[in-house]
N, C-alpha and C. Protein backbone atom coordinates (compact mmCIF):
# COMPACT_ATOMS: atom_id res chain seq x y z
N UNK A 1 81.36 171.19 74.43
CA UNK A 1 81.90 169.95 73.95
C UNK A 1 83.09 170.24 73.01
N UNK A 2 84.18 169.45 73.10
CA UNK A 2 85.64 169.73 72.51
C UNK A 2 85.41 169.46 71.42
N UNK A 3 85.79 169.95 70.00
CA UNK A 3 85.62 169.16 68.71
C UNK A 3 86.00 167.49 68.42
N UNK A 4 85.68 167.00 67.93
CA UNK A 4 85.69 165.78 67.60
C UNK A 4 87.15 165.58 66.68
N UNK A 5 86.77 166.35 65.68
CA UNK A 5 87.90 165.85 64.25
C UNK A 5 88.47 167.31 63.62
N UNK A 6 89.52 166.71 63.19
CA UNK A 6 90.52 167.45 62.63
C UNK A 6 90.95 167.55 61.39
N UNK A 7 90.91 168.81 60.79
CA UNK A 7 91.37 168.97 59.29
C UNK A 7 93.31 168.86 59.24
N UNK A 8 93.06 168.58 57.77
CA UNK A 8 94.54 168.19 57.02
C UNK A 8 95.05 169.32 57.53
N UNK A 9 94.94 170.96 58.05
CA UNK A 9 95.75 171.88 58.10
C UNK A 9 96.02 171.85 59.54
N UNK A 10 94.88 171.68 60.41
CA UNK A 10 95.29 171.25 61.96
C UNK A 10 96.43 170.11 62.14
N UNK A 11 96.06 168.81 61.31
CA UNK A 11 97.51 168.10 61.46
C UNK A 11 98.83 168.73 61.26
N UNK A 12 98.69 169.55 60.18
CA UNK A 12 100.06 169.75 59.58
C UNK A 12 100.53 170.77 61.21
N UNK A 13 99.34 171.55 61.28
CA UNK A 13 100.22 172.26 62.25
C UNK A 13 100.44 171.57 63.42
N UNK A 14 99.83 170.45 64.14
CA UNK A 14 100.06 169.87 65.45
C UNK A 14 101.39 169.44 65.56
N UNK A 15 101.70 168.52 63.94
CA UNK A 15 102.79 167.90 63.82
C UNK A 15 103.95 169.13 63.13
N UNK A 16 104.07 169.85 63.06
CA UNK A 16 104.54 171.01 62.59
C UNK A 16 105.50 170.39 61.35
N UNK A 17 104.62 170.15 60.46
CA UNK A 17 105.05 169.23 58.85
C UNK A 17 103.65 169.84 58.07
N UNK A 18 104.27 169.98 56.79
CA UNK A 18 103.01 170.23 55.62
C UNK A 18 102.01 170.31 55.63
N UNK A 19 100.86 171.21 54.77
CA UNK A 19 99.96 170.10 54.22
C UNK A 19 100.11 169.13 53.65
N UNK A 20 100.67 169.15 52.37
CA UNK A 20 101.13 167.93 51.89
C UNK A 20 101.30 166.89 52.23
N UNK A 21 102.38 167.11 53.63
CA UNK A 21 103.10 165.61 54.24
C UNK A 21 101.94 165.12 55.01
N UNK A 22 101.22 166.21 56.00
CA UNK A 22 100.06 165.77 56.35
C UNK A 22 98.97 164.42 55.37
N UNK A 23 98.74 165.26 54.54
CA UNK A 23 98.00 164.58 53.19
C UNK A 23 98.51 163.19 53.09
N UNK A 24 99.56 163.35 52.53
CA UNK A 24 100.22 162.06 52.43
C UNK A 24 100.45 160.61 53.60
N UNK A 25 100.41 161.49 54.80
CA UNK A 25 100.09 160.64 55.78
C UNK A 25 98.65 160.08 55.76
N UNK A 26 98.05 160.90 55.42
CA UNK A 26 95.96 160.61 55.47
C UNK A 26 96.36 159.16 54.10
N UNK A 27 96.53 159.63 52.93
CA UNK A 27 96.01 158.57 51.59
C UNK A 27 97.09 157.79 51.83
N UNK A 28 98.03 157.62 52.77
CA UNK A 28 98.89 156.23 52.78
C UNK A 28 98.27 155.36 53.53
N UNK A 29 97.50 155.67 54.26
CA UNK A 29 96.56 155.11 55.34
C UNK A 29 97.78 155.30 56.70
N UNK A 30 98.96 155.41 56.93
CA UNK A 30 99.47 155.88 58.08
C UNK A 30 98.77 156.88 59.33
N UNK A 31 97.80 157.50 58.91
CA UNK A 31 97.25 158.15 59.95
C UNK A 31 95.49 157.61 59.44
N UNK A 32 94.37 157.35 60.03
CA UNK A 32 93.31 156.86 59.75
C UNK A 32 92.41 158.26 59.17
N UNK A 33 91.41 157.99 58.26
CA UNK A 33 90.85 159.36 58.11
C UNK A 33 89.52 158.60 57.56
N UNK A 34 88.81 159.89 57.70
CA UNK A 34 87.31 159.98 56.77
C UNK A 34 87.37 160.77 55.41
N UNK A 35 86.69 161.07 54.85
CA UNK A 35 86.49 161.62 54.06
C UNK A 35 85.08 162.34 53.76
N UNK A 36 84.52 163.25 54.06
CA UNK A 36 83.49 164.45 54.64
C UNK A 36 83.25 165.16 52.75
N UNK A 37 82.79 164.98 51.91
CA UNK A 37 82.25 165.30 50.31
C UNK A 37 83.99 165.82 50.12
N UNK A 38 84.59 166.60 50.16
CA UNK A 38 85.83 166.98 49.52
C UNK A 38 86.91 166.85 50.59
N UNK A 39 86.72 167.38 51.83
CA UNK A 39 87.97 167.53 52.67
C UNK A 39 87.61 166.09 53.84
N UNK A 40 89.40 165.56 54.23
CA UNK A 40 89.24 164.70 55.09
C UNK A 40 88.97 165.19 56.62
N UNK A 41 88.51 164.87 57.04
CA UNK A 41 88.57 165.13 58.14
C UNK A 41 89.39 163.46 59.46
N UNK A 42 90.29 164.08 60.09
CA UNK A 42 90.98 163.03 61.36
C UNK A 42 90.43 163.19 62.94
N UNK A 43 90.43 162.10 63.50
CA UNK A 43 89.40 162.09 65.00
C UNK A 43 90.53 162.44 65.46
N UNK A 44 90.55 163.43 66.61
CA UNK A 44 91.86 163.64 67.56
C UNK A 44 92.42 162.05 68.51
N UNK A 45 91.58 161.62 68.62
CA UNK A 45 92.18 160.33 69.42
C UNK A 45 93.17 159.79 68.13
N UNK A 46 92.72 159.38 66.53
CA UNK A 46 93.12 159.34 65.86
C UNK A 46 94.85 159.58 65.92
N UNK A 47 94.97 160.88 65.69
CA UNK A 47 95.93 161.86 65.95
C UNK A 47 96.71 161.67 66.50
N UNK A 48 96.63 161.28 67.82
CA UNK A 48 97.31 160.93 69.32
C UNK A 48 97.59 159.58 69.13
N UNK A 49 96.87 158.47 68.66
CA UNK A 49 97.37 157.80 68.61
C UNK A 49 98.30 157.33 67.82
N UNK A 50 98.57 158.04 66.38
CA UNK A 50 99.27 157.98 65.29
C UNK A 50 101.00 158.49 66.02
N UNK A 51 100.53 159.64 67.27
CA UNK A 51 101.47 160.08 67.66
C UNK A 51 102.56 159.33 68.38
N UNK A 52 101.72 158.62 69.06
CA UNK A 52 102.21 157.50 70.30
C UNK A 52 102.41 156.40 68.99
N UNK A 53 102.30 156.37 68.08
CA UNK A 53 102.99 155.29 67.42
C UNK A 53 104.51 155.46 67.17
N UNK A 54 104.64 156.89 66.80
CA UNK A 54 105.61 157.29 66.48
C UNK A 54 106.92 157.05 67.14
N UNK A 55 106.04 157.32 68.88
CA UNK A 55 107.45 157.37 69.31
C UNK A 55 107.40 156.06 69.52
N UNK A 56 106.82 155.30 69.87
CA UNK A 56 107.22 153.73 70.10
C UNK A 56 107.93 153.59 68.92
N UNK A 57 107.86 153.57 67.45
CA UNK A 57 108.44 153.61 66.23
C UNK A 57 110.05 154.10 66.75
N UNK A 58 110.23 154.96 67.13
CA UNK A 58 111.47 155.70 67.49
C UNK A 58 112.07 154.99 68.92
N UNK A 59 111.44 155.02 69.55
CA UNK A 59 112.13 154.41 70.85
C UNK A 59 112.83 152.63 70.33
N UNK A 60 112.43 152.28 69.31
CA UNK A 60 112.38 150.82 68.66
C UNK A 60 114.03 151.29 67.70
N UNK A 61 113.89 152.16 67.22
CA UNK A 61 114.83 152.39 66.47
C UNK A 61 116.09 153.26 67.35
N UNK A 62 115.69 153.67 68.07
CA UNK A 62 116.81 153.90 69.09
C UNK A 62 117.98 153.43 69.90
N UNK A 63 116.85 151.91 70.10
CA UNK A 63 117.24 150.87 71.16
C UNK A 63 118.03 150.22 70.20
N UNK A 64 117.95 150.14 68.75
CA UNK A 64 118.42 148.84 67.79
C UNK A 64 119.73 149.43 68.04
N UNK A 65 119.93 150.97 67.98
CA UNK A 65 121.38 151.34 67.12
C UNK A 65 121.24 152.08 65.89
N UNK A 66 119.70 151.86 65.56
CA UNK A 66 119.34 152.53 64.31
C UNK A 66 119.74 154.11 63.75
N UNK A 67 119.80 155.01 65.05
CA UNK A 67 120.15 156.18 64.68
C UNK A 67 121.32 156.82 64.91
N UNK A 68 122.27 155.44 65.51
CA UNK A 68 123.58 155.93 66.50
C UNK A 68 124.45 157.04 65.58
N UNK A 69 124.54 156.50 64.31
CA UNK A 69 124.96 157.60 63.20
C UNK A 69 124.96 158.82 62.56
N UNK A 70 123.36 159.24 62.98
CA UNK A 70 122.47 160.47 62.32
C UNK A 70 123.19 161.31 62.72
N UNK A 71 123.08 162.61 62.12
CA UNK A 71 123.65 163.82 62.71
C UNK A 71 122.10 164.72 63.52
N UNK A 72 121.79 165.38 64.39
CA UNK A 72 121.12 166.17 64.77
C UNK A 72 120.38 166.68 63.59
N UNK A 73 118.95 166.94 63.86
CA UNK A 73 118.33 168.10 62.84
C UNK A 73 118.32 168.89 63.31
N UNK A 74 118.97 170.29 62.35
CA UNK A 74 120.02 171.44 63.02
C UNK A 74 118.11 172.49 63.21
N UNK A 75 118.06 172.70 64.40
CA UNK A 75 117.36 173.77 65.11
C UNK A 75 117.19 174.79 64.33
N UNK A 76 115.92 175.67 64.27
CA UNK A 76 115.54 176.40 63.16
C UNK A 76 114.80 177.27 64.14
N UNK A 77 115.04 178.63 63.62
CA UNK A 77 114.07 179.95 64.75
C UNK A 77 113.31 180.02 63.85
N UNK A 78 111.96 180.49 64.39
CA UNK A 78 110.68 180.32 63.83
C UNK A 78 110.14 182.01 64.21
């Protein structure tokens, strides 16, 4: 059976952003969470769906004109 839920450090790495930013996504309520005696734990459907918000979020801001301006976020070797 696949795990169920996901720690603050699995987010950070899925979304390849912080702990922190992770975190901050959990206590803004932007991503849904539990809370397990000290560490949160996130349901992967959770996750996925926070994901698929995103891009609808982006495809919304795309379509407006919203980003016609931005410059690229310049590519980084890892």
């Amino acid at each position: 059976m696949a795990p169920r839920f996901a720690s603050i450090a699995d987010v950070a790495e899925t979304l390849n952003i912080s702990s922190r930013q992770a975190y901050g996504l959990v206590t803004s309520g932007a991503l849904p969470a539990i809370k397990i005696g000290k560490a949160w734990r996130i349901e992967f459907v959770e996750l996925e769906a926070f994901i698929q918000r995103q891009y609808e979020d982006s495809r919304s801001r795309i379509a407006s004109g919203e980003f016609a301006d931005t410059e690229p976020e310049p590519e980084t070797e890892e």
